[in-house]
Protein backbone atom coordinates (compact mmCIF):
# COMPACT_ATOMS: atom_id res chain seq x y z
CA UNK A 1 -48.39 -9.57 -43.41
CA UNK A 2 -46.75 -6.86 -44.91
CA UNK A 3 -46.03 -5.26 -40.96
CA UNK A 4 -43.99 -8.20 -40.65
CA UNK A 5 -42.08 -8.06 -44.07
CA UNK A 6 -41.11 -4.40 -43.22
CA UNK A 7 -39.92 -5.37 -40.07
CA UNK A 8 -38.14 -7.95 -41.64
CA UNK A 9 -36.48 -6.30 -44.22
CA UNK A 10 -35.55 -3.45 -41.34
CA UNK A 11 -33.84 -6.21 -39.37
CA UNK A 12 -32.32 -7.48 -42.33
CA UNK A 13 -31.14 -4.13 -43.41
CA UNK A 14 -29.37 -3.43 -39.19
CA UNK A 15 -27.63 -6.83 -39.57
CA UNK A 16 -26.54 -6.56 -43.15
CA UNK A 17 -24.47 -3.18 -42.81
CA UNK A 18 -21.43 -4.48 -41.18
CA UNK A 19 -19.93 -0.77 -40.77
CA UNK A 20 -22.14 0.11 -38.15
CA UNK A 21 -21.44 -3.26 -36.31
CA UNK A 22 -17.98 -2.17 -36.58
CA UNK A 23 -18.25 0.99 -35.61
CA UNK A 24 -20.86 -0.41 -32.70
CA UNK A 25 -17.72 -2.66 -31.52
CA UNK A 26 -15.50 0.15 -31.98
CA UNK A 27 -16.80 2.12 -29.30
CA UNK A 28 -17.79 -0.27 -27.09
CA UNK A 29 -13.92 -1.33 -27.03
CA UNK A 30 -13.23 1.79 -27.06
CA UNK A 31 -15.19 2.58 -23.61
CA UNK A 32 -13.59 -1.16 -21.79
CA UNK A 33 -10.23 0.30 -22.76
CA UNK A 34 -10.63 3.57 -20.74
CA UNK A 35 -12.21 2.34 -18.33
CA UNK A 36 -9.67 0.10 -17.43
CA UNK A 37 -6.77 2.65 -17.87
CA UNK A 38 -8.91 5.00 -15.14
CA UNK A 39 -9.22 1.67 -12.97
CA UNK A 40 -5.30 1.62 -13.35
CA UNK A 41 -5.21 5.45 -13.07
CA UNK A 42 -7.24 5.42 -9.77
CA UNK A 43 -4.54 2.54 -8.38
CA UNK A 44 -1.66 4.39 -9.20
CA UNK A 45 -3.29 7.95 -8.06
CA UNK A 46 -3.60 6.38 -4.56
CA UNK A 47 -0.50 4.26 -4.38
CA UNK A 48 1.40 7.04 -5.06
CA UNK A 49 -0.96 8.78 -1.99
CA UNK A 50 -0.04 5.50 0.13
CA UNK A 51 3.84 6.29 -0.45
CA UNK A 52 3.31 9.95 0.40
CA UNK A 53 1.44 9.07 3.79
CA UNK A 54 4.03 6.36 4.75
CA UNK A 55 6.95 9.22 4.22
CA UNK A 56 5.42 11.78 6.25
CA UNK A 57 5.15 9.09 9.14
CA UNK A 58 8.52 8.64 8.91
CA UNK A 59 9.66 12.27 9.23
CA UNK A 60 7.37 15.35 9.54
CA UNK A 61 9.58 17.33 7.63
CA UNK A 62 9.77 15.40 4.57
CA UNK A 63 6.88 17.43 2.72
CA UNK A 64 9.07 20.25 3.00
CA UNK A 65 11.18 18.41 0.88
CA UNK A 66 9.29 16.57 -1.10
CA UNK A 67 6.33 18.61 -2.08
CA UNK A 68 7.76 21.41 -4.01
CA UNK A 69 10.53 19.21 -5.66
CA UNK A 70 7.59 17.20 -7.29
CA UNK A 71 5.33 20.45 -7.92
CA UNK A 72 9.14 21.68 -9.85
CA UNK A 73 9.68 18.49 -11.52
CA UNK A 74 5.75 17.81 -12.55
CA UNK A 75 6.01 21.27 -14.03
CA UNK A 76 9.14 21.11 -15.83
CA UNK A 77 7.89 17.85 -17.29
CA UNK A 78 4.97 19.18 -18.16
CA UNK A 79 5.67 22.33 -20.12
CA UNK A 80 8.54 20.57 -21.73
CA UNK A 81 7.35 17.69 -23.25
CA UNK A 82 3.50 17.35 -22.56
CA UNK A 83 1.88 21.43 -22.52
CA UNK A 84 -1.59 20.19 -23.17
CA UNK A 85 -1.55 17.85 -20.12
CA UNK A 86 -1.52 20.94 -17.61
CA UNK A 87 -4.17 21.84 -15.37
CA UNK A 88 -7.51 19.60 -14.96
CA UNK A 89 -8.01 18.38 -18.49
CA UNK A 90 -11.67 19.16 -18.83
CA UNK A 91 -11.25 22.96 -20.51
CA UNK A 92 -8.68 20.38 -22.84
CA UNK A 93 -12.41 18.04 -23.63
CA UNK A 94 -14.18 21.20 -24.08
CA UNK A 95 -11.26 23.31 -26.19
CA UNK A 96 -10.98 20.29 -28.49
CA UNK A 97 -15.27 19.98 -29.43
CA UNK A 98 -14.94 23.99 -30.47
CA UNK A 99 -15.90 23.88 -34.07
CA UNK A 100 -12.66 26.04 -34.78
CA UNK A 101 -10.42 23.01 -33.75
CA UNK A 102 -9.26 21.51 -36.75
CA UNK A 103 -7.66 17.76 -37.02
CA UNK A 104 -4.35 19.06 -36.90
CA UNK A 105 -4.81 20.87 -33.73
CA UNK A 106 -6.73 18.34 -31.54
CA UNK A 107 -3.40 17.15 -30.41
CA UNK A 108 -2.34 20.32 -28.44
CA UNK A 109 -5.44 19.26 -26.31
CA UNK A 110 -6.53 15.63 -26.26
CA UNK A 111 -4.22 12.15 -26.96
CA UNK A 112 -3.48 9.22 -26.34
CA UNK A 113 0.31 10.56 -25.27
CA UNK A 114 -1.38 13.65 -23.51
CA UNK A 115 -3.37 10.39 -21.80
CA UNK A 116 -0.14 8.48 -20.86
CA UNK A 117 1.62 12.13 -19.60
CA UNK A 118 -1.51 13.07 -17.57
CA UNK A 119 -1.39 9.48 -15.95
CA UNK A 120 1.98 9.73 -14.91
CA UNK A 121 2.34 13.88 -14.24
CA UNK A 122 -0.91 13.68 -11.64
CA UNK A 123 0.65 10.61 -9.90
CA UNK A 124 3.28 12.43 -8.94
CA UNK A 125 1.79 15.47 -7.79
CA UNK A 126 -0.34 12.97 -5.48
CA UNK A 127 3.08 11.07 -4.37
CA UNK A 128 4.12 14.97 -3.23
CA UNK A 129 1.02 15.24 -1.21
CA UNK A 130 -0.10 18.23 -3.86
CA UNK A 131 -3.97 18.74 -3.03
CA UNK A 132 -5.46 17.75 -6.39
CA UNK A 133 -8.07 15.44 -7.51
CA UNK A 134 -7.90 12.70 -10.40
CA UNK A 135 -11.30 13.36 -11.59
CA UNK A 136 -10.48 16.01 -13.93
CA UNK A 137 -7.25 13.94 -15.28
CA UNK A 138 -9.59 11.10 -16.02
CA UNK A 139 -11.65 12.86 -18.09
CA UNK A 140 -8.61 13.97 -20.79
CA UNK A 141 -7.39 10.61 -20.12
CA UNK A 142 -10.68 8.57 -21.16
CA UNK A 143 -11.52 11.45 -23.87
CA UNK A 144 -8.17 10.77 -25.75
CA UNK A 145 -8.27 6.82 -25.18
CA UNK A 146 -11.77 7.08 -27.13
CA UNK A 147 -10.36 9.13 -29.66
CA UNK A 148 -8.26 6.78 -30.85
CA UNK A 149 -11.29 4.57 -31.95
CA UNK A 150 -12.11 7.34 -34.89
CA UNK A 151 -9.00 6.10 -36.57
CA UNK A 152 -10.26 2.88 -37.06
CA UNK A 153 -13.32 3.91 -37.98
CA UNK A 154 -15.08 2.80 -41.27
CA UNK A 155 -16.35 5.89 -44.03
CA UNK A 156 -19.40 7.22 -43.09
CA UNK A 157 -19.50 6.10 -39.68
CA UNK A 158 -22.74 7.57 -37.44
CA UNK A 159 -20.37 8.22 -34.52
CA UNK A 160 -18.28 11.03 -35.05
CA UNK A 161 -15.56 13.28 -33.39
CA UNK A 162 -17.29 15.00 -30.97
CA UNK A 163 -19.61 11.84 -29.65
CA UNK A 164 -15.98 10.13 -29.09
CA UNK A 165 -14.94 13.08 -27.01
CA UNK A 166 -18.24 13.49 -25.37
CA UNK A 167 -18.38 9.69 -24.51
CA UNK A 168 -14.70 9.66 -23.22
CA UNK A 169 -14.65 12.44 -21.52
CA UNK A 170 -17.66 11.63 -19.70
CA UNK A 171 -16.66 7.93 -19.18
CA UNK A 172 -13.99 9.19 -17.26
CA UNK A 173 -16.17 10.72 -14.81
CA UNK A 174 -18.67 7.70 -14.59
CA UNK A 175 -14.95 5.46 -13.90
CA UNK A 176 -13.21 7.69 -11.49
CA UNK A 177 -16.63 8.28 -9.12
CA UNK A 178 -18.22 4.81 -9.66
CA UNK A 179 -21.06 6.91 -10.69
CA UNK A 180 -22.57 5.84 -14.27
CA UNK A 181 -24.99 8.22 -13.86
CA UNK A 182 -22.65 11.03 -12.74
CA UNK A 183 -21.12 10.30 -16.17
CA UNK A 184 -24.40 10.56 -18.34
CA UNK A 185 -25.33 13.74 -16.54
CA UNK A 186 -21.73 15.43 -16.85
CA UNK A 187 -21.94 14.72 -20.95
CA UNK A 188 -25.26 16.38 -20.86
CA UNK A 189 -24.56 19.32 -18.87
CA UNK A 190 -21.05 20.33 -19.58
CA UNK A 191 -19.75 18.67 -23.01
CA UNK A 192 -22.88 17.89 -24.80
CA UNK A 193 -23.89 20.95 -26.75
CA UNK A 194 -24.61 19.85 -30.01
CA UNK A 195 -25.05 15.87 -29.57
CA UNK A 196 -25.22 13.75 -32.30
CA UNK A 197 -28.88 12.16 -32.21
CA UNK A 198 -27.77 9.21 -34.50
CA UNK A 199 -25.35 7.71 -32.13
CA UNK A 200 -26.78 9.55 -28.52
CA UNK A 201 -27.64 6.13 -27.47
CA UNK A 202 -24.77 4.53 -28.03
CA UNK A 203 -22.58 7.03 -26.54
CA UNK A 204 -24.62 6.65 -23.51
CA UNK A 205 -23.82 2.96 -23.43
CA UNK A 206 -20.30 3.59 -23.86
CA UNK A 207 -20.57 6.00 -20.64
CA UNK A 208 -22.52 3.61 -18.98
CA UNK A 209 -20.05 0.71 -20.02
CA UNK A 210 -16.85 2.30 -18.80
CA UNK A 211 -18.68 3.27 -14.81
CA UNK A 212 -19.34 -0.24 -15.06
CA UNK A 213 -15.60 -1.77 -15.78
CA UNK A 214 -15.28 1.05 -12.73
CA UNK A 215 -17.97 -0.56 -10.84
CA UNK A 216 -16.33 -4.26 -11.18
CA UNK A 217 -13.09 -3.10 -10.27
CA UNK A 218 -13.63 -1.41 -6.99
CA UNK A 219 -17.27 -3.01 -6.14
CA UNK A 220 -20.52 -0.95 -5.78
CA UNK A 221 -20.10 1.39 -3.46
CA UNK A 222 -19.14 5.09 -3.42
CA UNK A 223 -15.08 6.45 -2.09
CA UNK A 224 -16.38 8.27 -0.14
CA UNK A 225 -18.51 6.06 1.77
CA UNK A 226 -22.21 5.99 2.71
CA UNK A 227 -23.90 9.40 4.36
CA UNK A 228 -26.71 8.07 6.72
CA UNK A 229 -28.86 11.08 6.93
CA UNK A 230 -31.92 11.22 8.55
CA UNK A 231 -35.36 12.37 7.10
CA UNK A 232 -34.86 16.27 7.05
CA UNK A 233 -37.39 18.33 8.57
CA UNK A 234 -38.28 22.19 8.62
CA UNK A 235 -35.39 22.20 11.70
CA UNK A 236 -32.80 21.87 8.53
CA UNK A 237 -34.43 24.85 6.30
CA UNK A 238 -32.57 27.96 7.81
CA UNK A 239 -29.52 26.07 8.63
CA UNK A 240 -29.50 24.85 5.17
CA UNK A 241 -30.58 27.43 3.06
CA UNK A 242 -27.59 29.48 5.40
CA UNK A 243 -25.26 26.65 4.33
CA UNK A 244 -26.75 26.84 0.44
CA UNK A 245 -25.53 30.52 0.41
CA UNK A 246 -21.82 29.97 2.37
CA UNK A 247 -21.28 27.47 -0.39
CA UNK A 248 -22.28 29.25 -3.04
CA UNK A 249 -19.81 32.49 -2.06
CA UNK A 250 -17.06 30.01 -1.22
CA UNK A 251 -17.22 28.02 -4.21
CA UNK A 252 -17.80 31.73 -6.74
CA UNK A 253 -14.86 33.61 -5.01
CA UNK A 254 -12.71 29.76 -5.75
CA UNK A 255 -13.69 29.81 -9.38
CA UNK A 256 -13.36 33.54 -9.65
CA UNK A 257 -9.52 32.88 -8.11
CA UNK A 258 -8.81 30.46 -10.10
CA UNK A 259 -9.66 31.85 -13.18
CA UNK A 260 -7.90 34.91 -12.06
CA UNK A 261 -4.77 33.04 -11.73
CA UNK A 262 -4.65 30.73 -14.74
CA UNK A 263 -5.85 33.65 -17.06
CA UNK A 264 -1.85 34.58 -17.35
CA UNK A 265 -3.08 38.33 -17.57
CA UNK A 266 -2.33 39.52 -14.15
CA UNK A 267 0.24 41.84 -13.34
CA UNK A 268 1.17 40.98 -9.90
CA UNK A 269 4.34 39.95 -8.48
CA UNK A 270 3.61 36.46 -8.11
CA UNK A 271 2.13 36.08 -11.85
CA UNK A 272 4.84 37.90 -13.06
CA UNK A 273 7.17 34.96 -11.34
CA UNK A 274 4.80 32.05 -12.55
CA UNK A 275 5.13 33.53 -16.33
CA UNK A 276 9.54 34.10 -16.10
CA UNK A 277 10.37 31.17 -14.05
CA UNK A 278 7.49 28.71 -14.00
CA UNK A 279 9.28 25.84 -12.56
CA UNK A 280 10.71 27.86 -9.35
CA UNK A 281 6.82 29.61 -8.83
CA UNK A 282 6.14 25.70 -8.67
CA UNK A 283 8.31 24.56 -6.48
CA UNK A 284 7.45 27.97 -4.34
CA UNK A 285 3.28 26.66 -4.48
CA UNK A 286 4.89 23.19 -3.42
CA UNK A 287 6.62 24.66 -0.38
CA UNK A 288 3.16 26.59 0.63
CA UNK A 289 1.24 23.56 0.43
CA UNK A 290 4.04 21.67 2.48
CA UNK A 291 3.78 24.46 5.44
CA UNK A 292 0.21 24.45 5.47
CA UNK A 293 -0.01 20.35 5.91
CA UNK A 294 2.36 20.49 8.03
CA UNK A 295 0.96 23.46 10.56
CA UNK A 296 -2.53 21.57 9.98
CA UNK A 297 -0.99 17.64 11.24
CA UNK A 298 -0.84 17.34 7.44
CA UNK A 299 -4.78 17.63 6.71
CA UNK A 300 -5.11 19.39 3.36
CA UNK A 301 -2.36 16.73 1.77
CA UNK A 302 -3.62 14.48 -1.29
CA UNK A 303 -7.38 14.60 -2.88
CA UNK A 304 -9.31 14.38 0.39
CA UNK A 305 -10.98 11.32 0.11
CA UNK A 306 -9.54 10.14 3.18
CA UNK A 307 -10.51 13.16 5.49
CA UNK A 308 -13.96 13.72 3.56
CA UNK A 309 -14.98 9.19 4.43
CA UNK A 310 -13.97 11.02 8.17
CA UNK A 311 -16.50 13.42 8.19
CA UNK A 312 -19.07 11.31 6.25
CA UNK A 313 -18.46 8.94 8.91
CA UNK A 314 -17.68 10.57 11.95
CA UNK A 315 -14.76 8.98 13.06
CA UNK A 316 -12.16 11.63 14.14
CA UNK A 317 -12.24 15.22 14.39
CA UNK A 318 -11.41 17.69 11.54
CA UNK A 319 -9.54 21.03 12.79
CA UNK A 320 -11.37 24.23 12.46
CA UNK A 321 -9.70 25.97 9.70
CA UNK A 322 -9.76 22.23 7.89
CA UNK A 323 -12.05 24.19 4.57
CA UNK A 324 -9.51 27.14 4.93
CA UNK A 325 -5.85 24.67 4.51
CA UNK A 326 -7.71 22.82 1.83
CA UNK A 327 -9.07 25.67 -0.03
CA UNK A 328 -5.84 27.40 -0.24
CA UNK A 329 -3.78 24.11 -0.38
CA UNK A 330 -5.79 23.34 -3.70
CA UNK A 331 -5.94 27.00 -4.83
CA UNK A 332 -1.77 26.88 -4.81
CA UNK A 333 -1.24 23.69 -6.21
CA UNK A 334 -3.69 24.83 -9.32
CA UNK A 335 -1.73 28.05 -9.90
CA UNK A 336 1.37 26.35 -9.75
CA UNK A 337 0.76 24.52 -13.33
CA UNK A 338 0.68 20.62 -12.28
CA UNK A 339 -2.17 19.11 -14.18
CA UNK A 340 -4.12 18.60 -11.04
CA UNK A 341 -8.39 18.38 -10.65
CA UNK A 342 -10.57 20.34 -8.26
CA UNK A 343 -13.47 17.44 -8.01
CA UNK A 344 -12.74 15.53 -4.84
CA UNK A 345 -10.92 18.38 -3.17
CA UNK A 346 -14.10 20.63 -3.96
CA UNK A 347 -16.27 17.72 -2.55
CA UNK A 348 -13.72 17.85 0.37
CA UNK A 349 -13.99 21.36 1.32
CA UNK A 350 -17.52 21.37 0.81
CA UNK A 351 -18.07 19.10 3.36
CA UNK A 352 -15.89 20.64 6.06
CA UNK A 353 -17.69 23.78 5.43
CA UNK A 354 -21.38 21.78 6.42
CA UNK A 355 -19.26 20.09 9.72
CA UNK A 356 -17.98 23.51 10.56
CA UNK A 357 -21.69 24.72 10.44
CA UNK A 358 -23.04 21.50 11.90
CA UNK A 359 -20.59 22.15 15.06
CA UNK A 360 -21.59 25.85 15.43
CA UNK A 361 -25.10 24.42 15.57
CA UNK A 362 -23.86 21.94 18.36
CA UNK A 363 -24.16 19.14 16.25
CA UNK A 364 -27.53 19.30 14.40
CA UNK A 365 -27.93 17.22 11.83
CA UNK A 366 -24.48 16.67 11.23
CA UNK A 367 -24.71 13.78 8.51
CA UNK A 368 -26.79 15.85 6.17
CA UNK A 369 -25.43 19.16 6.50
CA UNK A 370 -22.20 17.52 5.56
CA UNK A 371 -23.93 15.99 2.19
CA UNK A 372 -25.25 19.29 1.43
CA UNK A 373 -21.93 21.42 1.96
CA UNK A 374 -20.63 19.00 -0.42
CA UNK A 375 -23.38 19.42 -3.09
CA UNK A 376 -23.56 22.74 -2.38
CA UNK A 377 -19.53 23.90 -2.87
CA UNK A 378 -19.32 21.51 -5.68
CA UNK A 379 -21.87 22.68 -7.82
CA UNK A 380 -20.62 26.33 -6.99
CA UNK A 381 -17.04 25.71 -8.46
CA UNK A 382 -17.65 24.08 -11.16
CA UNK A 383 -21.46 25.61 -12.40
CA UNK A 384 -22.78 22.09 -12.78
CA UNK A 385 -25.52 21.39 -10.47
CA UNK A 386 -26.54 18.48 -11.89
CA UNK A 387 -23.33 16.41 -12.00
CA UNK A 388 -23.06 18.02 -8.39
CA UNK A 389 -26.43 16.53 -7.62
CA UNK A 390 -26.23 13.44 -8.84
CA UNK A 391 -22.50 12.49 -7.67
CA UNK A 392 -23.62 13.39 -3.94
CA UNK A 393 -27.00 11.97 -4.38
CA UNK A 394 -25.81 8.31 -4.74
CA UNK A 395 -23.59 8.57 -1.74
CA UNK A 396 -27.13 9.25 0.53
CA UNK A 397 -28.62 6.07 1.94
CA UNK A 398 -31.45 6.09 0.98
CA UNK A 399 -33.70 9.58 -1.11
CA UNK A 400 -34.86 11.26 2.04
CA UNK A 401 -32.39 14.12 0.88
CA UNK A 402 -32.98 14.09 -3.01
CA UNK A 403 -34.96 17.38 -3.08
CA UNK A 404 -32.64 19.10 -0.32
CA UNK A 405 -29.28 18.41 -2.25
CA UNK A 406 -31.31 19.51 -5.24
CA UNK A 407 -32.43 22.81 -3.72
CA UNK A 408 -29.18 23.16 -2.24
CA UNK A 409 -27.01 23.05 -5.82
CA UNK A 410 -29.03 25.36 -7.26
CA UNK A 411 -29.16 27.89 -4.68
CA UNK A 412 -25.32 27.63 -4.56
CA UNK A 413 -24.73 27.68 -8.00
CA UNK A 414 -27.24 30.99 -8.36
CA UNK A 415 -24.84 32.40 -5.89
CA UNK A 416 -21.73 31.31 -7.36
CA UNK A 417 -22.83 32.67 -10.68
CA UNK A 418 -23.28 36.22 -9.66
CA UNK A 419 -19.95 36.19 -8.43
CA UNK A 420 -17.74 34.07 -11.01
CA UNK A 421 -17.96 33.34 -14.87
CA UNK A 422 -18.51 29.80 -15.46
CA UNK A 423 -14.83 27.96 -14.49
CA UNK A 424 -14.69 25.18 -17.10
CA UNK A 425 -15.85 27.43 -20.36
CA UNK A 426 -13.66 30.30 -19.17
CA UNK A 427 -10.54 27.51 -19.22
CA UNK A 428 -11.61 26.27 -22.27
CA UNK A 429 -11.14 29.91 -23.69
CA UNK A 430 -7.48 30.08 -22.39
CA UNK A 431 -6.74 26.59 -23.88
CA UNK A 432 -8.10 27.68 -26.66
CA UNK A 433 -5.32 30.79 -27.23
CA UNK A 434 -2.80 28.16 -27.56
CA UNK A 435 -4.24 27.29 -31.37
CA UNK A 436 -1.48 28.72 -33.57
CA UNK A 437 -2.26 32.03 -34.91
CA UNK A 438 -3.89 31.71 -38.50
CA UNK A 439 -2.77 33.57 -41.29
CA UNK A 440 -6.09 35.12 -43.35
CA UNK A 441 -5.75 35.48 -46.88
């Protein structure tokens, strides 16, 4: 009897404190809100990809054009009116959960106007065929549409700050790769450091929620389309432990590159350009990229989805050097500035690098060497195995391959980390120089 009066009075107690209803509705809006912008994100990314293919089958030469003129306009945009919206937008998430980021500076990092620039900036670098991604974008795009729920937000709220920008950030991921999971995993391993145990399940819905608004949108099934691997066998260990270890140097020396190039404290020629006339090193990256689609029948153009469903497939045939274009392709159109992501072009060049080995091997296992070049590059540039893991793992048919794409990221990423800091945190650090200086007293 008196079990079921404390029970009782607990339930009364939940449903009598109408702040944390609100605050429950809050961020549940919160979450159908960005997912719904990435949904419209996602359409506009690949329209704008649509209008770039139907141009270059007009007239070959038109990237030559077109490419850098949107890298110099996207840039000029960008560090005139919108600063914070530059590169991929998760350093941004991570800069803005630093306990030295006050209220007043969140701005220079995450908003909902650095949400509406990022929108519209990486939508043009995709309708200049600019190899970039919209993964990263999303996640500064969901992170500052969540933020906005905090001003609504009753006194003494359980959900705080940094479970808004964990959630939104993280939804982002879970709505841009279908991949709820993905999302939950990605707020673990890379935004999560100090989560708030009060609210951790909610947060998680809220992630969950907006890969679900995803999921309804664009149906269940991955961009990339299915990878029908076969059961591995010991005839895959040497070819992809040798694969595990390509990826892992590939994806190190891209994240040491990149860091090397966005750090600003280089001394070369071509930083000192970027840092004196920023919009004409852009439009310079734009022409590179142009040259290099347009030597390679225009392969390394736009995020890679289409060429990496090719491979998964098994359509067409990808040239040669197809990792090479894209890996410099995306390399350029980073270092010129234009708030571009490195997820699906990562996932791209990942898997040309398991074709390219599945070829030299005369076709072996094809299919699953492909999944784990993916899994393997991914988690190498970016340090997050897991996220890798999980995002490839839902595009197998089928968990035949669940403990080789495991092995596989963290052999890669064990490689990657001898040779590169950690990409994201490193990032974070630059963004993080941009806080005004503050006078101690």
């Amino acid at each position: 009897m008196r079990a079921a009066r404390t029970l009782k009075e607990a339930v009364g107690q939940e449903l009598a404190d109408w702040r944390l209803w609100l605050a429950r509705a809050l961020v549940v809006a919160a979450a159908v809100v960005a997912g719904l912008t990435v949904v419209g994100f996602t359409w506009l990314a690949e329209t704008a990809s649509g209008w770039f293919g139907l141009l270059r089958a007009h007239a070959w030469w038109a990237p030559l054009l077109c490419a850098p003129a949107c890298a110099a306009a996207v840039v000029w945009c960008t560090r005139r009116f919108a600063p914070g919206a530059a590169g991929s937008g998760i350093p941004q998430v991570m800069a803005t959960l630093e306990k030295d980021v006050g209220d007043a500076e969140r701005g220079l990092f995450v908003s909902l106007r650095l949400s509406v620039a990022k929108i519209l900036l990486t939508s043009t670098g995709l309708l200049g065929g600019l190899s970039l991604g919209r993964e990263g974008p999303s996640v500064q795009i969901a992170a500052g549409i969540m933020l906005q729920a905090r001003r609504f937000m009753p006194a003494g709220a359980s959900v705080g700050i940094h479970g808004l920008l964990v959630a939104g950030g993280a939804a982002g991921i879970a709505a841009a790769f279908n991949t709820p999971l993905g999302g939950v995993m990605f707020a673990i391993e890379e935004l999560a450091r100090s989560p708030e145990r009060r609210s951790s399940g909610l947060i998680i819905a809220a992630i969950v929620l907006a890969g679900l608004v995803a999921v309804s949108a664009h149906g269940n099934g991955t961009y990339f389309g299915v990878i029908h691997a076969p059961t591995p066998g010991l005839e895959l260990l040497l070819p992809g432990l040798m694969l595990a270890v390509l990826a892992g140097i590939a994806g190190g020396l891209f994240s040491r590159l990149l860091i090397a190039s966005l750090s600003g404290r280089s001394t070369d020629v071509f930083s000192r350009l970027r840092a004196r006339r920023p919009v004409l090193f852009a439009a310079a990256c734009g022409l590179a990229v142009a040259v290099i689609g347009v030597v390679s029948a225009g392969a390394p153009f736009g995020s890679g989805y289409g060429t990496t469903r090719v491979m998964i497939e098994g359509s067409a045939a990808m040239p040669p050097a197809y990792a090479l274009f894209k890996f410099l392709a995306t390399w350029l159109t980073t270092w010129s500035g234009v708030p571009a992501g490195i997820f699906a072009p990562s996932l791209a060049i990942g898997a040309a690098i398991g074709n390219d080995v599945a070829l030299l091997l005369y076709g072996v296992q094809a299919p699953a060497l492909i999944a784990l070049g993916m899994v393997g590059f991914l988690a190498a540039a970016t340090q997050a195995p897991l996220t890798a893991f999980i995002i490839v793992m839902e595009m197998v048919d089928g968990h035949a391959m669940v403990l080789s794409l495991m092995a596989c990221a963290l052999v890669s990423f064990v490689v990657a980390r001898a040779i590169s800091p950690p990409l994201y945190p490193t990032l974070a650090g630059f963004q993080l120089e941009r806080l005004p200086k503050r006078t101690e007293e």
